[in-house]
Every structure is written in structure tokens, then in C-alpha cells.
N, C-alpha and C. Protein backbone atom coordinates (compact mmCIF):
# COMPACT_ATOMS: atom_id res chain seq x y z
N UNK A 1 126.08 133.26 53.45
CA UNK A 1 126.00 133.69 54.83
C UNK A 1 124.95 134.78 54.92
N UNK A 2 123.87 134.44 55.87
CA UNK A 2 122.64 135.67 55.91
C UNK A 2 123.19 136.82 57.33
N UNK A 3 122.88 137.50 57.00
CA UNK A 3 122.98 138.71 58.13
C UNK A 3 121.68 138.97 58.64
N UNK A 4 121.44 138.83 60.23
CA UNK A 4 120.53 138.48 61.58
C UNK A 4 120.54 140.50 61.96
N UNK A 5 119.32 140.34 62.51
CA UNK A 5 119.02 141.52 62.86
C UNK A 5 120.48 142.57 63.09
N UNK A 6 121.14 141.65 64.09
CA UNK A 6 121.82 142.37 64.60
C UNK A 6 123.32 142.47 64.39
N UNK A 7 123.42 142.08 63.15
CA UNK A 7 124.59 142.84 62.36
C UNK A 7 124.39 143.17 61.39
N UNK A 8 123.13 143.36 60.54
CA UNK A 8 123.23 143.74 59.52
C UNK A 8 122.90 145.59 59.78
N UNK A 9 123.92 146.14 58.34
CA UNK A 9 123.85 147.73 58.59
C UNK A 9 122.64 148.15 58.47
N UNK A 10 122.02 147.33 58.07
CA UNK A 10 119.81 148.12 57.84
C UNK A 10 119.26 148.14 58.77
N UNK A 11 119.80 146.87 59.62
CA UNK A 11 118.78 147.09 60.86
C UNK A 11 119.29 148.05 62.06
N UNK A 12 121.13 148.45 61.86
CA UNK A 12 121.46 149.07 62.95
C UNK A 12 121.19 150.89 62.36
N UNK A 13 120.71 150.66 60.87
CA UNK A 13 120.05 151.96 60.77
C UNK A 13 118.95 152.72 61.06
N UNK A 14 118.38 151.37 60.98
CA UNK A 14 116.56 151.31 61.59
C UNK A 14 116.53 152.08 62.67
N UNK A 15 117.36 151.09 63.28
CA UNK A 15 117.40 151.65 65.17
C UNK A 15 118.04 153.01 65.39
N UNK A 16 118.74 153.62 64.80
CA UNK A 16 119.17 154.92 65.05
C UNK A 16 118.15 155.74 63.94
N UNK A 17 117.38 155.56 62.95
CA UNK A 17 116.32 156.44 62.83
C UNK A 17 115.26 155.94 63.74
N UNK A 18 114.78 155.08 64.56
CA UNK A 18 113.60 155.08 65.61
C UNK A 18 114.40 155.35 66.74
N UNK A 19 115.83 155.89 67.27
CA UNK A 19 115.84 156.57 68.46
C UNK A 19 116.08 157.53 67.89
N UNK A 20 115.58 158.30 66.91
CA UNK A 20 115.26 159.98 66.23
C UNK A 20 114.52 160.38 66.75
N UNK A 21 113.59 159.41 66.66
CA UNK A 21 112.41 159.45 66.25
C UNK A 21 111.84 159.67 67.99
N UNK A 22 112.23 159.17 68.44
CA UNK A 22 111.57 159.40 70.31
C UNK A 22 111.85 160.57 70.80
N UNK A 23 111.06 161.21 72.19
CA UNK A 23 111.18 161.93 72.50
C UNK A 23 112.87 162.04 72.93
N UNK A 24 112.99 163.46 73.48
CA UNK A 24 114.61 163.71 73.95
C UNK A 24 115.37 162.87 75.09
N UNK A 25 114.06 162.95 75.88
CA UNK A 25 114.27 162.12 77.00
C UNK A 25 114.65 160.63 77.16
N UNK A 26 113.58 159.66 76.53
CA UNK A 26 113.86 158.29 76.14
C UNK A 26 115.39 158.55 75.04
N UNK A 27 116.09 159.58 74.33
CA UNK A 27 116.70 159.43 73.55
C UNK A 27 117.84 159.36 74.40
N UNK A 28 118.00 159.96 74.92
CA UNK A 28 119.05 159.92 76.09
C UNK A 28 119.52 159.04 77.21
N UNK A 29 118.05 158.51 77.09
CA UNK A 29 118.00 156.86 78.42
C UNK A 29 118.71 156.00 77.47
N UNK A 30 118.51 155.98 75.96
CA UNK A 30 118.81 154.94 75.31
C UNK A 30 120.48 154.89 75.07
N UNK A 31 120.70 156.00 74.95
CA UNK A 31 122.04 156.25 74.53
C UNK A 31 123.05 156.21 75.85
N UNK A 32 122.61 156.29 77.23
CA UNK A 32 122.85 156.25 78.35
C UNK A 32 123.16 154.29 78.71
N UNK A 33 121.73 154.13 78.50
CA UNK A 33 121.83 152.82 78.27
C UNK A 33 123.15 151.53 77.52
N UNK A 34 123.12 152.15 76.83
CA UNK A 34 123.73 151.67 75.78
C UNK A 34 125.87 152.21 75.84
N UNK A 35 125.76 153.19 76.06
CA UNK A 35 127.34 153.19 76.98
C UNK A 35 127.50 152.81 78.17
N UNK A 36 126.37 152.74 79.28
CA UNK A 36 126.64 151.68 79.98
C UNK A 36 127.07 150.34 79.51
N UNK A 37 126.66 149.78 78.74
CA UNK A 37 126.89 148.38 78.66
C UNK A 37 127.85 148.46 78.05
N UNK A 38 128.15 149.02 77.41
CA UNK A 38 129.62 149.13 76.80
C UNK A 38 130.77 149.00 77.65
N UNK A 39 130.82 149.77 78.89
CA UNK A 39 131.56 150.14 79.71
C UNK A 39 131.56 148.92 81.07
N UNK A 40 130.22 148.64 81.03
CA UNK A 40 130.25 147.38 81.88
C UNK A 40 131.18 145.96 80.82
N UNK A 41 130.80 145.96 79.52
CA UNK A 41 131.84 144.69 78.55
C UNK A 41 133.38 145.26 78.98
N UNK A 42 133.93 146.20 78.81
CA UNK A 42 135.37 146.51 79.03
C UNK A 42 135.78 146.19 80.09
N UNK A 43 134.85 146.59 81.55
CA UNK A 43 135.62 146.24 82.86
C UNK A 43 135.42 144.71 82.76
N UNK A 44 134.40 144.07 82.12
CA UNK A 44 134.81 142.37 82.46
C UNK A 44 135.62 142.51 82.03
N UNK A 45 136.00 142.16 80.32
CA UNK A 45 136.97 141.90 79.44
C UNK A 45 138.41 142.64 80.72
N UNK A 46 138.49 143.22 81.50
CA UNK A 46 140.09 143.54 81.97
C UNK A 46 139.97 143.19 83.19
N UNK A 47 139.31 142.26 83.97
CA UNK A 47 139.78 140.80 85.02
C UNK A 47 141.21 141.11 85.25
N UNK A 48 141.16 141.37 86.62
CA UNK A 48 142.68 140.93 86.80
C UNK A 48 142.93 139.51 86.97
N UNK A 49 144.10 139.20 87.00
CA UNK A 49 144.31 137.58 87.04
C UNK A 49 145.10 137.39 88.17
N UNK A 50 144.36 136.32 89.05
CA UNK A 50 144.74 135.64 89.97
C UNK A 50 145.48 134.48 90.03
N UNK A 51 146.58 134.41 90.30
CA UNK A 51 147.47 133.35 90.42
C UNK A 51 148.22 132.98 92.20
N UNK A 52 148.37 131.67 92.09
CA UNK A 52 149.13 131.02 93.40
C UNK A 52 150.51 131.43 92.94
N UNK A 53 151.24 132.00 93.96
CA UNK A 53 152.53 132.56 93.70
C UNK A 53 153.65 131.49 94.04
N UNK A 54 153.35 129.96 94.54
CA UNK A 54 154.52 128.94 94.39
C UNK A 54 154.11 128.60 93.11
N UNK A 55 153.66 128.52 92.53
CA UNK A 55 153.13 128.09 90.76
C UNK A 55 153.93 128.73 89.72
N UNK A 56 154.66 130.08 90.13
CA UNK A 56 154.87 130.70 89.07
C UNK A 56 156.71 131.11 89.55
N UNK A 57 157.71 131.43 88.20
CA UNK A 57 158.95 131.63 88.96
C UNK A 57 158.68 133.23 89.15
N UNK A 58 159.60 133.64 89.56
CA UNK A 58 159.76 135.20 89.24
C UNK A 58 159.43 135.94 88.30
N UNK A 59 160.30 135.32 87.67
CA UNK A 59 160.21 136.10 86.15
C UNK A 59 158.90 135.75 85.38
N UNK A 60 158.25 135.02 85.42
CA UNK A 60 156.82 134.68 85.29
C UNK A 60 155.96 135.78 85.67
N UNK A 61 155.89 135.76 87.18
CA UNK A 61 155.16 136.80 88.04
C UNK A 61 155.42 138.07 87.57
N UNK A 62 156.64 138.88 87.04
CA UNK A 62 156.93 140.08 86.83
C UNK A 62 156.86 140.17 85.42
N UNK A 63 156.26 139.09 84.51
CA UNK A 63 156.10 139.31 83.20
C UNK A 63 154.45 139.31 83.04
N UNK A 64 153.90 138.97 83.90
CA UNK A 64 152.24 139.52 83.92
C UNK A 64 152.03 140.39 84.39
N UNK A 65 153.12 140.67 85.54
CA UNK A 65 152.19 142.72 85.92
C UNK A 65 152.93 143.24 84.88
N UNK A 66 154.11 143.23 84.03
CA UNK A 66 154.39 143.90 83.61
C UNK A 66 153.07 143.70 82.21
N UNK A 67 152.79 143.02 81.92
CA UNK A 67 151.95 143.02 80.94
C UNK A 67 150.58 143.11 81.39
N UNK A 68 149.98 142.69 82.15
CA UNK A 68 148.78 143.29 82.38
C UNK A 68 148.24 144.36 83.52
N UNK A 69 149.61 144.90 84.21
CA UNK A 69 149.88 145.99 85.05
C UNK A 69 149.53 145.92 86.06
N UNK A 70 148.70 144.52 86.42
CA UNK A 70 148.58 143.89 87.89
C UNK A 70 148.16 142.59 88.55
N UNK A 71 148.39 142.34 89.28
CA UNK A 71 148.25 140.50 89.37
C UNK A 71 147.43 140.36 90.58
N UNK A 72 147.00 139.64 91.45
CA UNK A 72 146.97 139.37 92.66
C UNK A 72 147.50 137.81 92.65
N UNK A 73 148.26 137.57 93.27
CA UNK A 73 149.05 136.71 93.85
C UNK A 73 148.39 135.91 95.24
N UNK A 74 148.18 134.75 95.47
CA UNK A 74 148.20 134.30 96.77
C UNK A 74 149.14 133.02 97.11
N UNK A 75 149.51 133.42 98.69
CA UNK A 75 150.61 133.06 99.60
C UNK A 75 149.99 132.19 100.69
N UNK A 76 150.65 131.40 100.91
CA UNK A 76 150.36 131.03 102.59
C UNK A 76 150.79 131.65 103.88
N UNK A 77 150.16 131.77 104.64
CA UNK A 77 150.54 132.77 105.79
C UNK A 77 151.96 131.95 106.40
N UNK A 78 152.54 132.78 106.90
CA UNK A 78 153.91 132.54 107.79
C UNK A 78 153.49 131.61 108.93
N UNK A 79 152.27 132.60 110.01
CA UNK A 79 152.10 132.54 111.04
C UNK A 79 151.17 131.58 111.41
N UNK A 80 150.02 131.38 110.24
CA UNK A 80 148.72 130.11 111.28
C UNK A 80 148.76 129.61 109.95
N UNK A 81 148.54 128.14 110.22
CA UNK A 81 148.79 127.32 109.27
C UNK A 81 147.57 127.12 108.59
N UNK A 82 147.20 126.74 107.35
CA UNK A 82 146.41 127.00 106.32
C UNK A 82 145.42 127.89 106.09
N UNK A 83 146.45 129.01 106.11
CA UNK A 83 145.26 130.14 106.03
C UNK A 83 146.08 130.49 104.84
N UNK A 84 145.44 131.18 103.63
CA UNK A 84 145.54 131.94 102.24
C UNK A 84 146.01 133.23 102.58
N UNK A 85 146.79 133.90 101.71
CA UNK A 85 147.14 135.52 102.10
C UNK A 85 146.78 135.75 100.83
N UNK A 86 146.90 136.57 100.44
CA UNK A 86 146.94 137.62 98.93
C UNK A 86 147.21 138.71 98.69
N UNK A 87 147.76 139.39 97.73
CA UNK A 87 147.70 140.79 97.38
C UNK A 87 147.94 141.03 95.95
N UNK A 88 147.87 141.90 95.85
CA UNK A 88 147.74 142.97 94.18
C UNK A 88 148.84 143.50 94.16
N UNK A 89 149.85 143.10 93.00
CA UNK A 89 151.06 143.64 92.89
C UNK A 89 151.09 144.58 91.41
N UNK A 90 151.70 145.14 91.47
CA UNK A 90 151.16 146.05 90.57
C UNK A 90 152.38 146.81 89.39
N UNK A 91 152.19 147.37 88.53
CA UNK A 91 153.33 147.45 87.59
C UNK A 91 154.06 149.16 87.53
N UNK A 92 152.84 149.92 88.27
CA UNK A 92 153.38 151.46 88.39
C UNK A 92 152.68 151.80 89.60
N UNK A 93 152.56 153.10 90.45
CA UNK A 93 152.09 154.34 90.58
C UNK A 93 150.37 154.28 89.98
N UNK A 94 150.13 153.71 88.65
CA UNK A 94 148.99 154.02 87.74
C UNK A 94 147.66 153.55 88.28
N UNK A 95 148.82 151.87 88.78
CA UNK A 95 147.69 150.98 89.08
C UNK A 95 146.66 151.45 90.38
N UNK A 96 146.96 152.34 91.20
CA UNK A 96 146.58 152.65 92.44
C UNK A 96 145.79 153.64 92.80
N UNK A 97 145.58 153.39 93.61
CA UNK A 97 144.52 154.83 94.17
C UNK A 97 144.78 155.68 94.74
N UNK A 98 146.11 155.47 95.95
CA UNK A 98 146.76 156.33 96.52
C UNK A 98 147.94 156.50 95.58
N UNK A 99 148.08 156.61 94.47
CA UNK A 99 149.44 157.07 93.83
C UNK A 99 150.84 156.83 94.78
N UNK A 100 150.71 155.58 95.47
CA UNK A 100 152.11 155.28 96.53
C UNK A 100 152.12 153.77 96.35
N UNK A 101 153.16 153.52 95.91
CA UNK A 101 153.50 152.02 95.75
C UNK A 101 154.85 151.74 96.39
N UNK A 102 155.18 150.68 97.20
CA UNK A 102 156.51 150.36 97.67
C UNK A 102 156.40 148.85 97.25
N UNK A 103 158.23 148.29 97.34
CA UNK A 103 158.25 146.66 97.15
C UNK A 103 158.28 146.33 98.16
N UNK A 104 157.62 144.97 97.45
CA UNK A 104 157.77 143.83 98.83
C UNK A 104 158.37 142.43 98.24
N UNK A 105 158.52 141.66 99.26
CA UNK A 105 159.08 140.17 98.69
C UNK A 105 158.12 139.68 98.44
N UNK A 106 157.87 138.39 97.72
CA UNK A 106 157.03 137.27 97.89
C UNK A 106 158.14 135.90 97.47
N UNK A 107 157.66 134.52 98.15
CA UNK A 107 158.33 133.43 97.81
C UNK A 107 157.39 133.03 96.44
N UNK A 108 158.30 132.66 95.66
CA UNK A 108 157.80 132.02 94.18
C UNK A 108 158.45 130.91 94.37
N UNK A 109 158.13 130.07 92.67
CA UNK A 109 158.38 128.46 92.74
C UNK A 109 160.00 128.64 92.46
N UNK A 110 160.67 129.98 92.25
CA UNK A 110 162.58 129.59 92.34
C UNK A 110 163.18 130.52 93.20
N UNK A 111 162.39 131.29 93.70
CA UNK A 111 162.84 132.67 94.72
C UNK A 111 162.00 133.07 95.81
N UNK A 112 162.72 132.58 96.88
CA UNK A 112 162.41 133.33 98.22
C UNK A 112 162.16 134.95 98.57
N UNK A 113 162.65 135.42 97.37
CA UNK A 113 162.73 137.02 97.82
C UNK A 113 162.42 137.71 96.44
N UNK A 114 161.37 137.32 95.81
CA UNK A 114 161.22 137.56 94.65
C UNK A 114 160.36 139.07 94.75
N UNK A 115 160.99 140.20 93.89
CA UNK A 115 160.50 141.51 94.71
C UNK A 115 159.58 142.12 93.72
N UNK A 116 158.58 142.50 94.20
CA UNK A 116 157.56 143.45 93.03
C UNK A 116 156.96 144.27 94.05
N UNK A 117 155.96 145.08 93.09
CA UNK A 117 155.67 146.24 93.64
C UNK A 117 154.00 146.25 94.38
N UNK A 118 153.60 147.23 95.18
CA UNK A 118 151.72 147.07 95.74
C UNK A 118 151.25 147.93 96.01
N UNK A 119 150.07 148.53 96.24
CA UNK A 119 150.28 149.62 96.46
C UNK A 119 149.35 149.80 97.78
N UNK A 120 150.38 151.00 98.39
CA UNK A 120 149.83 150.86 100.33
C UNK A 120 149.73 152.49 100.14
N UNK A 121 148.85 152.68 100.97
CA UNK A 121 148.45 154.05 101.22
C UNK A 121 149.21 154.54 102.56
N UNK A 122 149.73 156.38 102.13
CA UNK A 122 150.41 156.35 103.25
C UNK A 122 149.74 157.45 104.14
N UNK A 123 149.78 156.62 105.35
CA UNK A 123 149.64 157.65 106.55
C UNK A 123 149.95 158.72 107.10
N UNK A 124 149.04 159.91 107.06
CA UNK A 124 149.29 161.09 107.58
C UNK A 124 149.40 161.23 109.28
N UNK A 125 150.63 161.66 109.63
CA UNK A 125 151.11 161.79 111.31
C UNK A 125 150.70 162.91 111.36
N UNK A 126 150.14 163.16 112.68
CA UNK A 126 149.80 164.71 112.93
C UNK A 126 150.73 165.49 113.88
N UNK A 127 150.53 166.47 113.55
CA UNK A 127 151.94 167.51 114.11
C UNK A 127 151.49 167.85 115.32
């Protein structure tokens, strides 16, 4: 088995003695560079996962937020007929932006009232 530029340890030494070797500036674009992309691979790699919520039972649905700490789910509307609903159900407080999560129902493929959590931001009333 041969080792290609880009795994072998000589060549990833190369490259960190020629970004020595550059000014401060380019050294910094590079290294800037380069945790970007890092950081852009992690947010793909953690996709939330979208699922049709008659597809799945309950306990299905509450064993993926619980494991991947959030789902989005889609529903059919109550009210006008073939229209899609959706939402992001979520496994804490963590998942959110407003740190406020309440339950709600959703119908699954064995439960009408199958309950998990979302997170809604709450409204400030003025005095």
C-alpha cells in the first residue's frame, strides 16, 4: 500500500514547514482557512434528520431526539387539505435558542397524542 500526498506524514510535514515559512499574514489566512473547513465538515456530518411522522411509532420518534437531540418531523395539516406541516422536536432546553421548550402532540403510525418536546420562544407582555 503506497501513501499519496495526502496522508503521508512527510508531506503533511512539508506543509507545516512551508506555512513557517510565509509571511504572518498568509500564515494566519491558512490556518483560518483550514479551521474553517473543518468546522464547515462537522456541521454537515450533524444533519438533522427529517422524517414523516405517520412512518414512525412513538417510541421510534422519541428514540431519535433522544439520540440525536432533534428531529424535524412532518404532518399533514388539520385544516387545508394537502398541505405539509413540520417542526423540530427537540430533546432539551440545549437544542434551542430561546432556552424555552414546551410539549406538544403529534399523530404517529400507533399514537394520536404522541408527546415530545419544541422549542417556542416566549413572549414578552408589556406592563
Amino acid at each position: 500500500m503506497t501513501m499519496n500526498a495526502v496522508t503521508s506524514p512527510l508531506a503533511a510535514t512539508r506543509r507545516v514547514a512551508t506555512i513557517a515559512c510565509l509571511p504572518k499574514v498568509t500564515r494566519v489566512t491558512t490556518v483560518i482557512a483550514a479551521v474553517g473547513t473543518s468546522v464547515f465538515a462537522a456541521n454537515v456530518a450533524s444533519a438533522i434528520e427529517r422524517r414523516p411522522a405517520a412512518s414512525l411509532t412513538c417510541e421510534m420518534a422519541k428514540d431519535i431526539v433522544d439520540r440525536d437531540g432533534a428531529v424535524i418531523l412532518r404532518y399533514p395539516s388539520e385544516r387545508i387539505a394537502g398541505l405539509t406541516l413540520y417542526d423540530r422536536y427537540v430533546r432539551n432546553e440545549h437544542q434551542c435558542d430561546t432556552n424555552q421548550i414546551v410539549p406538544k402532540q403529534i399523530q404517529t403510525a400507533d399514537d394520536t397524542t404522541c408527546e415530545l418536546s419544541i422549542c417556542r420562544q416566549v413572549r414578552k407582555t408589556r406592563d
